[in-house]
Protein backbone atom coordinates (compact mmCIF):
# COMPACT_ATOMS: atom_id res chain seq x y z
CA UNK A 1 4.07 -23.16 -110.34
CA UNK A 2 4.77 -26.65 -108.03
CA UNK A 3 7.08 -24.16 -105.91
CA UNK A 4 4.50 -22.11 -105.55
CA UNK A 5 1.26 -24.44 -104.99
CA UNK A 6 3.82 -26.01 -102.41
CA UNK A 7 4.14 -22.95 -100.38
CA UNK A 8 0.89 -22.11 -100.34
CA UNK A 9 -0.10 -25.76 -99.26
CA UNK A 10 2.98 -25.62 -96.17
CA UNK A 11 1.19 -22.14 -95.34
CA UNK A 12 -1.86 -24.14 -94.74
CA UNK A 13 -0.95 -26.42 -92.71
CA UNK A 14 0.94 -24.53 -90.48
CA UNK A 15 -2.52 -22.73 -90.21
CA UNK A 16 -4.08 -25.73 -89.15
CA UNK A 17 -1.90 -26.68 -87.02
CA UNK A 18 -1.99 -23.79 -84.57
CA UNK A 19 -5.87 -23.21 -85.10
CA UNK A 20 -5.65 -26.86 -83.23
CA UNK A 21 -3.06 -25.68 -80.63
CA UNK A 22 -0.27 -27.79 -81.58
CA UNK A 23 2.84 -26.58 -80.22
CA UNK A 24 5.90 -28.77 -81.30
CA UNK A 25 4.25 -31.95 -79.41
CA UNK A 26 4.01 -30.24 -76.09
CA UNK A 27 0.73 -30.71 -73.99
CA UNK A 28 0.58 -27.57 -72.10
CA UNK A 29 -2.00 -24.87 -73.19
CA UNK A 30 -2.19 -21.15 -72.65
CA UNK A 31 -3.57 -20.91 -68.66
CA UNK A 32 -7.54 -19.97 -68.63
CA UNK A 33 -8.92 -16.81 -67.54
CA UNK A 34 -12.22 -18.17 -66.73
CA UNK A 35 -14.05 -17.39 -63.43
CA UNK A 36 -16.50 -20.50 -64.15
CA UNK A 37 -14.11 -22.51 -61.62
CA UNK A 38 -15.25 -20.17 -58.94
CA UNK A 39 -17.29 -22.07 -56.40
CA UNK A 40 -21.40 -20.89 -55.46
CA UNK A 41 -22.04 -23.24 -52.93
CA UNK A 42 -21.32 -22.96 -49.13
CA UNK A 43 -17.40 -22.21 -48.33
CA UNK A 44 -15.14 -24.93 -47.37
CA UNK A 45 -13.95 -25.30 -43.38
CA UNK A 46 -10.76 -24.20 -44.71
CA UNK A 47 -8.28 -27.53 -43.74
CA UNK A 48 -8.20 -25.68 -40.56
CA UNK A 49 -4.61 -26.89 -38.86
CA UNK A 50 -3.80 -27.18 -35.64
CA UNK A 51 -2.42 -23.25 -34.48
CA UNK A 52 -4.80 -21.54 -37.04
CA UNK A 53 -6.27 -18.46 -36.07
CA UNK A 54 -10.01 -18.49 -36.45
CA UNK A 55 -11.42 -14.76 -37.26
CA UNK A 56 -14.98 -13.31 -37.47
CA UNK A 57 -14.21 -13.39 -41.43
CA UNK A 58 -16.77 -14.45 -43.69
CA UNK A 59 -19.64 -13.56 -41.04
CA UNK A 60 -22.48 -12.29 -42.21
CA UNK A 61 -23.60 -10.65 -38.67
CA UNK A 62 -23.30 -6.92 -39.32
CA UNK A 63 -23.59 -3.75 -37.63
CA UNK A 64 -26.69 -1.73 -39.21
CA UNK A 65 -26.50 1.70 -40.56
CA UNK A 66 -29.70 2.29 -38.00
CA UNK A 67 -29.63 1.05 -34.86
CA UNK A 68 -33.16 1.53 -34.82
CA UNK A 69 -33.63 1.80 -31.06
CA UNK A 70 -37.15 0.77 -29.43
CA UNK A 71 -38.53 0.13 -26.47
CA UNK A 72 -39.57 -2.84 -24.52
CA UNK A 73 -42.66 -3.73 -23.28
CA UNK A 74 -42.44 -4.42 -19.60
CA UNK A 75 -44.63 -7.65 -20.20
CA UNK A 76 -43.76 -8.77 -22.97
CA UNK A 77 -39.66 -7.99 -22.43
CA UNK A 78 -37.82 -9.79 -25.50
CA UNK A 79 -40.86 -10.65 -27.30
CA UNK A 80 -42.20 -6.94 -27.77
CA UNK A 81 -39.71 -7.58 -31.28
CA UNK A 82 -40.50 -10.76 -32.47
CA UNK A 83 -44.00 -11.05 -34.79
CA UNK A 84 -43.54 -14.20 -35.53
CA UNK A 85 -45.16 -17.43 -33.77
CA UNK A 86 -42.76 -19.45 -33.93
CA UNK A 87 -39.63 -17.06 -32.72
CA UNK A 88 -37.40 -16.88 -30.22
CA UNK A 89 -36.17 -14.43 -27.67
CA UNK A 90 -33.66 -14.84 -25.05
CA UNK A 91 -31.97 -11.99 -22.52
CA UNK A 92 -28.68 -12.87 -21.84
CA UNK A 93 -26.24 -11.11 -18.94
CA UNK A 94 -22.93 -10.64 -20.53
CA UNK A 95 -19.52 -9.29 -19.56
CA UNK A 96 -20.47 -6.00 -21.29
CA UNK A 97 -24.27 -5.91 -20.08
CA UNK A 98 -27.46 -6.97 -20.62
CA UNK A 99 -27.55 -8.29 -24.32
CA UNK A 100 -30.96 -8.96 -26.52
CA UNK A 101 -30.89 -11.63 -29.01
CA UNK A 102 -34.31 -12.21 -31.33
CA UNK A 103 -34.44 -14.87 -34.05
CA UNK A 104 -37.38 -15.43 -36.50
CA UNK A 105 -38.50 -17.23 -39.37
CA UNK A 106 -40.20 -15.34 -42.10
CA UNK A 107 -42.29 -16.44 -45.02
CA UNK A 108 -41.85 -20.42 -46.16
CA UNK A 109 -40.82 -20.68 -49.88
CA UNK A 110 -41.13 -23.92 -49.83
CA UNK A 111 -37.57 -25.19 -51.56
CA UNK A 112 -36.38 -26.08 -47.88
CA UNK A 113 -34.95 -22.57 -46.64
CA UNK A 114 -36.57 -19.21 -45.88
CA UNK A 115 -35.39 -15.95 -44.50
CA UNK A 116 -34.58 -15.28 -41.31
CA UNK A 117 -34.65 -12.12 -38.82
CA UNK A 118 -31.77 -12.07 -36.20
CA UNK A 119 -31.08 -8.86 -34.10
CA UNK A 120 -29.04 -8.88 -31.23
CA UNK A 121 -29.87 -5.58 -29.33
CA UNK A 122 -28.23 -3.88 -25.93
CA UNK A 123 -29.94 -1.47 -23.89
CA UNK A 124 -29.66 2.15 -25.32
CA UNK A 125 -28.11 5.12 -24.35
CA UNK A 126 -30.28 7.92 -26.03
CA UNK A 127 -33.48 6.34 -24.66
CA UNK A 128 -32.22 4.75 -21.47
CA UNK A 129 -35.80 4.08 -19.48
CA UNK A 130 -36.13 1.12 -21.65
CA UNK A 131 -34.92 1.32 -24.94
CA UNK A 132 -32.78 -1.05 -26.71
CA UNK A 133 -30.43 -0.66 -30.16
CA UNK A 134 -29.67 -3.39 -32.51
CA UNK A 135 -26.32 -3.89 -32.50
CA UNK A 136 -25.69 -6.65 -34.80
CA UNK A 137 -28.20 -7.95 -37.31
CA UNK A 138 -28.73 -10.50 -40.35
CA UNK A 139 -28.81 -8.70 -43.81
CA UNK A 140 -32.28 -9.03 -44.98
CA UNK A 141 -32.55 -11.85 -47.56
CA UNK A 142 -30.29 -13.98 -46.08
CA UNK A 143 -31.97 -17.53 -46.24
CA UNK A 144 -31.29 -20.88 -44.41
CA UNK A 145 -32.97 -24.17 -43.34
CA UNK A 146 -32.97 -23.66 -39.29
CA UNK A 147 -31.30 -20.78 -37.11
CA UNK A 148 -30.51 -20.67 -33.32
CA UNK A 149 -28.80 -19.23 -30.74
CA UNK A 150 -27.45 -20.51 -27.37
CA UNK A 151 -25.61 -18.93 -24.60
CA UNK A 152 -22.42 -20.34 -23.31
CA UNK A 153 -18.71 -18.83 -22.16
CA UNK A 154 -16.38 -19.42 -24.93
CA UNK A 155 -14.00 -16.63 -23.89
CA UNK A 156 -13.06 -18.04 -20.22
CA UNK A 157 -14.41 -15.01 -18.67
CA UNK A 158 -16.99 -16.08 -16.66
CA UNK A 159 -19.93 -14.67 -18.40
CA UNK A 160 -21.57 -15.80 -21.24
CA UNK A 161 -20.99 -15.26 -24.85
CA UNK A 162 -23.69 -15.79 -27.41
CA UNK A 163 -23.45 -18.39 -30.41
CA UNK A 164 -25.17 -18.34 -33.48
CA UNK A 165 -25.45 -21.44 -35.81
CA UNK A 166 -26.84 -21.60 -39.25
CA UNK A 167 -27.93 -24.83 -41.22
CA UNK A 168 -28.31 -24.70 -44.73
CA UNK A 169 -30.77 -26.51 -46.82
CA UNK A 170 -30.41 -29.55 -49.53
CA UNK A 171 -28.27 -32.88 -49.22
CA UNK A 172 -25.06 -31.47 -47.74
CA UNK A 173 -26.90 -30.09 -44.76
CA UNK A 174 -23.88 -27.07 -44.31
CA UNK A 175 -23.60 -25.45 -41.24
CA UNK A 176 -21.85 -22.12 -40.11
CA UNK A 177 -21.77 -20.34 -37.05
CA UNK A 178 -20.85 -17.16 -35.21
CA UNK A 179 -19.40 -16.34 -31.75
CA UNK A 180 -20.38 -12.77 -30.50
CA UNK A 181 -18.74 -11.38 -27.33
CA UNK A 182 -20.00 -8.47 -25.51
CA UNK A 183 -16.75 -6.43 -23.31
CA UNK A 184 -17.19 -3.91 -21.17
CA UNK A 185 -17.25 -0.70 -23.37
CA UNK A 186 -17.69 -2.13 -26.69
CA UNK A 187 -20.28 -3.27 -28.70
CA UNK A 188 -21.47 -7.20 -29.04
CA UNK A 189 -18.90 -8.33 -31.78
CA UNK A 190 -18.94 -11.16 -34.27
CA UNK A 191 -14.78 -12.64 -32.93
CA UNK A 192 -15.43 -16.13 -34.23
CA UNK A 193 -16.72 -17.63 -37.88
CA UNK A 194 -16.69 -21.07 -39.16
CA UNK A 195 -18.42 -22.39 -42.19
CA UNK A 196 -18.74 -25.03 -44.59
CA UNK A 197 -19.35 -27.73 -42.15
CA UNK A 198 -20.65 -31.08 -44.14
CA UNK A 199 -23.58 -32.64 -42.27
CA UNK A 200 -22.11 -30.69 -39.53
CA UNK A 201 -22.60 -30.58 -35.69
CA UNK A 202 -20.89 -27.85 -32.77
CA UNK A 203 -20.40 -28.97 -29.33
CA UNK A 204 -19.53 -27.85 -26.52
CA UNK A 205 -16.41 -29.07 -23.79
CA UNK A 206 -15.46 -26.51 -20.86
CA UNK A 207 -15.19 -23.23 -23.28
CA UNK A 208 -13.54 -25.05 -25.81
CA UNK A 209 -15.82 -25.14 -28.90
CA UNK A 210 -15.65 -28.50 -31.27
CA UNK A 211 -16.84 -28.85 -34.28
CA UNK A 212 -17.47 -31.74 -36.72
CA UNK A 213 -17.64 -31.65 -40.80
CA UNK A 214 -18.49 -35.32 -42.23
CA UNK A 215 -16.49 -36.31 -44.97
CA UNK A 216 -17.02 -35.77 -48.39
CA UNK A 217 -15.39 -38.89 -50.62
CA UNK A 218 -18.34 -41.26 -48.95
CA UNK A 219 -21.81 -41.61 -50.82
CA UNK A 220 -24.03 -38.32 -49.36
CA UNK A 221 -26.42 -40.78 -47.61
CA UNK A 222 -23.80 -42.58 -45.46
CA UNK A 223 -20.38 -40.31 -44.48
CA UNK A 224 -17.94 -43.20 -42.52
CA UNK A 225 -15.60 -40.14 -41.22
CA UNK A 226 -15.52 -36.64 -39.69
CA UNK A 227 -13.43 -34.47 -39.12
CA UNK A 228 -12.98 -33.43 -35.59
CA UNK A 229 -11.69 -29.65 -34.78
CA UNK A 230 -11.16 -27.88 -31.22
CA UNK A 231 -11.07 -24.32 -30.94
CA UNK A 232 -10.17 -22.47 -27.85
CA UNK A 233 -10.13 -18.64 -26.93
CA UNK A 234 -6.58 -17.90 -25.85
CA UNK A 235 -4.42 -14.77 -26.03
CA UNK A 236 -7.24 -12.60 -26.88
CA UNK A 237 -8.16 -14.81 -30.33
CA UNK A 238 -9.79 -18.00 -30.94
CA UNK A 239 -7.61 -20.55 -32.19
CA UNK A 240 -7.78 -24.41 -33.48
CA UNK A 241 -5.86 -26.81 -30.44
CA UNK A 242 -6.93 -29.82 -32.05
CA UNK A 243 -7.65 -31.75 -35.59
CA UNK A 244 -8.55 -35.37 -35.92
CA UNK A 245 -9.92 -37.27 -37.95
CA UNK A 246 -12.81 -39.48 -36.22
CA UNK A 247 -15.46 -42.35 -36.93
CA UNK A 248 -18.68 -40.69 -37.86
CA UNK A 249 -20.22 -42.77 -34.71
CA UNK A 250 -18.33 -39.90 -32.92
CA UNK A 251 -19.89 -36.91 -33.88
CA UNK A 252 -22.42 -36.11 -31.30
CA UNK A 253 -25.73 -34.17 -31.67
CA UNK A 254 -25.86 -30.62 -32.74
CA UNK A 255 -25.49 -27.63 -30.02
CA UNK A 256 -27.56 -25.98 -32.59
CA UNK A 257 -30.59 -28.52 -33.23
């Protein structure tokens, strides 16, 4: 009967034992298979390294189902399609033609970010006296704290390309942006994407485009670094020339603000 109370006793403690994980006095655990590690806030700039290809990947620019073409008014030219007050319009000449660009804040929510209306439109082909198609456009829904576009030649080819910057709301102030190149016999394309840039700022030197992402270890008030990233069209592709790391005194004042 001892024998047998005995087992029965070893059997539950072995029980025990593994319920608890114990394996032998080894720390390791089985790996997880939870998702919750997965990240919701705005992406990372990647640890971009000098030679890095930077794609259009992870744009949110797309090209609509509809290219629901209009046409202009005369008078009015790029405002015939904003509505709102406080848009803004712009007709740019680019290598590939005349390119429309629209941008337009809609209804406040009040938590620091709203949705915003971008369509970048070229003249049509089915209604040519005056008709333009979006070519490119921001998914409806798609909030942020400020958008705006500028002009500028990124590509080296003597006309202008257009970029697009986005700043997101809150404490971490993120901002992304897009490069869109119009060629001659394409479509205006999205060949450019960064995002994830902390308290960020673009600038501009020659066509090289830098950008700055403020450090992350330093108290959210204050960042003491940045870090400092050049990215030049060459070969067809954009690509990062240049990573530093720089005094925050350095980082100059938004392209985008």
């Amino acid at each position: 009967m001892r024998t047998r109370f005995l087992a029965l006793g070893l059997v539950a403690l072995a029980l025990a034992f593994a319920a608890c994980g114990g394996s032998g006095g080894g720390e390791k655990g089985a790996p997880s298979t939870s998702n919750s590690s997965r990240s919701t806030g705005p992406a990372p700039t990647g640890e971009l390294k000098m030679g890095d290809e930077v794609t259009a990947a992870g744009t949110e620019l797309t090209k609509p189902t509809n290219p629901d073409t209009r046409q202009v008014d005369p008078e009015l030219a790029c405002r015939t399609f904003v509505e709102a007050a406080d848009g803004n319009c712009d007709i740019v000449m680019m290598a590939g033609g005349n390119a429309m660009w629209t941008v337009e804040p809609l209804a406040d929510s009040g938590t620091g970010e709203r949705p915003w209306r971008v369509r970048i439109r070229v003249r049509s082909k089915t209604m040519p006296d005056g008709g333009w198609d979006v070519a490119l456009q921001l998914p409806d829904g798609a909030s942020f704290a400020n958008v705006s576009v500028r002009s500028h030649d990124a590509t080296g080819d003597g006309k202008p390309d257009l970029l697009v910057g986005y700043r997101s709301g809150g404490t971490g102030q993120f901002e992304s942006y897009d490069v869109v190149a119009y060629n001659e016999g394409k479509l205006p394309a999205v060949v450019a994407h960064r995002e994830g840039l902390h308290k960020g700022s673009v600038s501009l030197d020659g066509t090289n485009i830098v950008d700055y992402s403020a450090d992350q270890e330093s108290p959210e008030c204050c960042p003491t670094r940045a870090t400092r990233t050049v990215i030049t069209f060459e070969k067809d592709a954009f690509g990062v020339t240049s990573v530093s790391d720089v005094a925050i005194d350095w980082q100059p004042p938004d392209l985008f603000a």
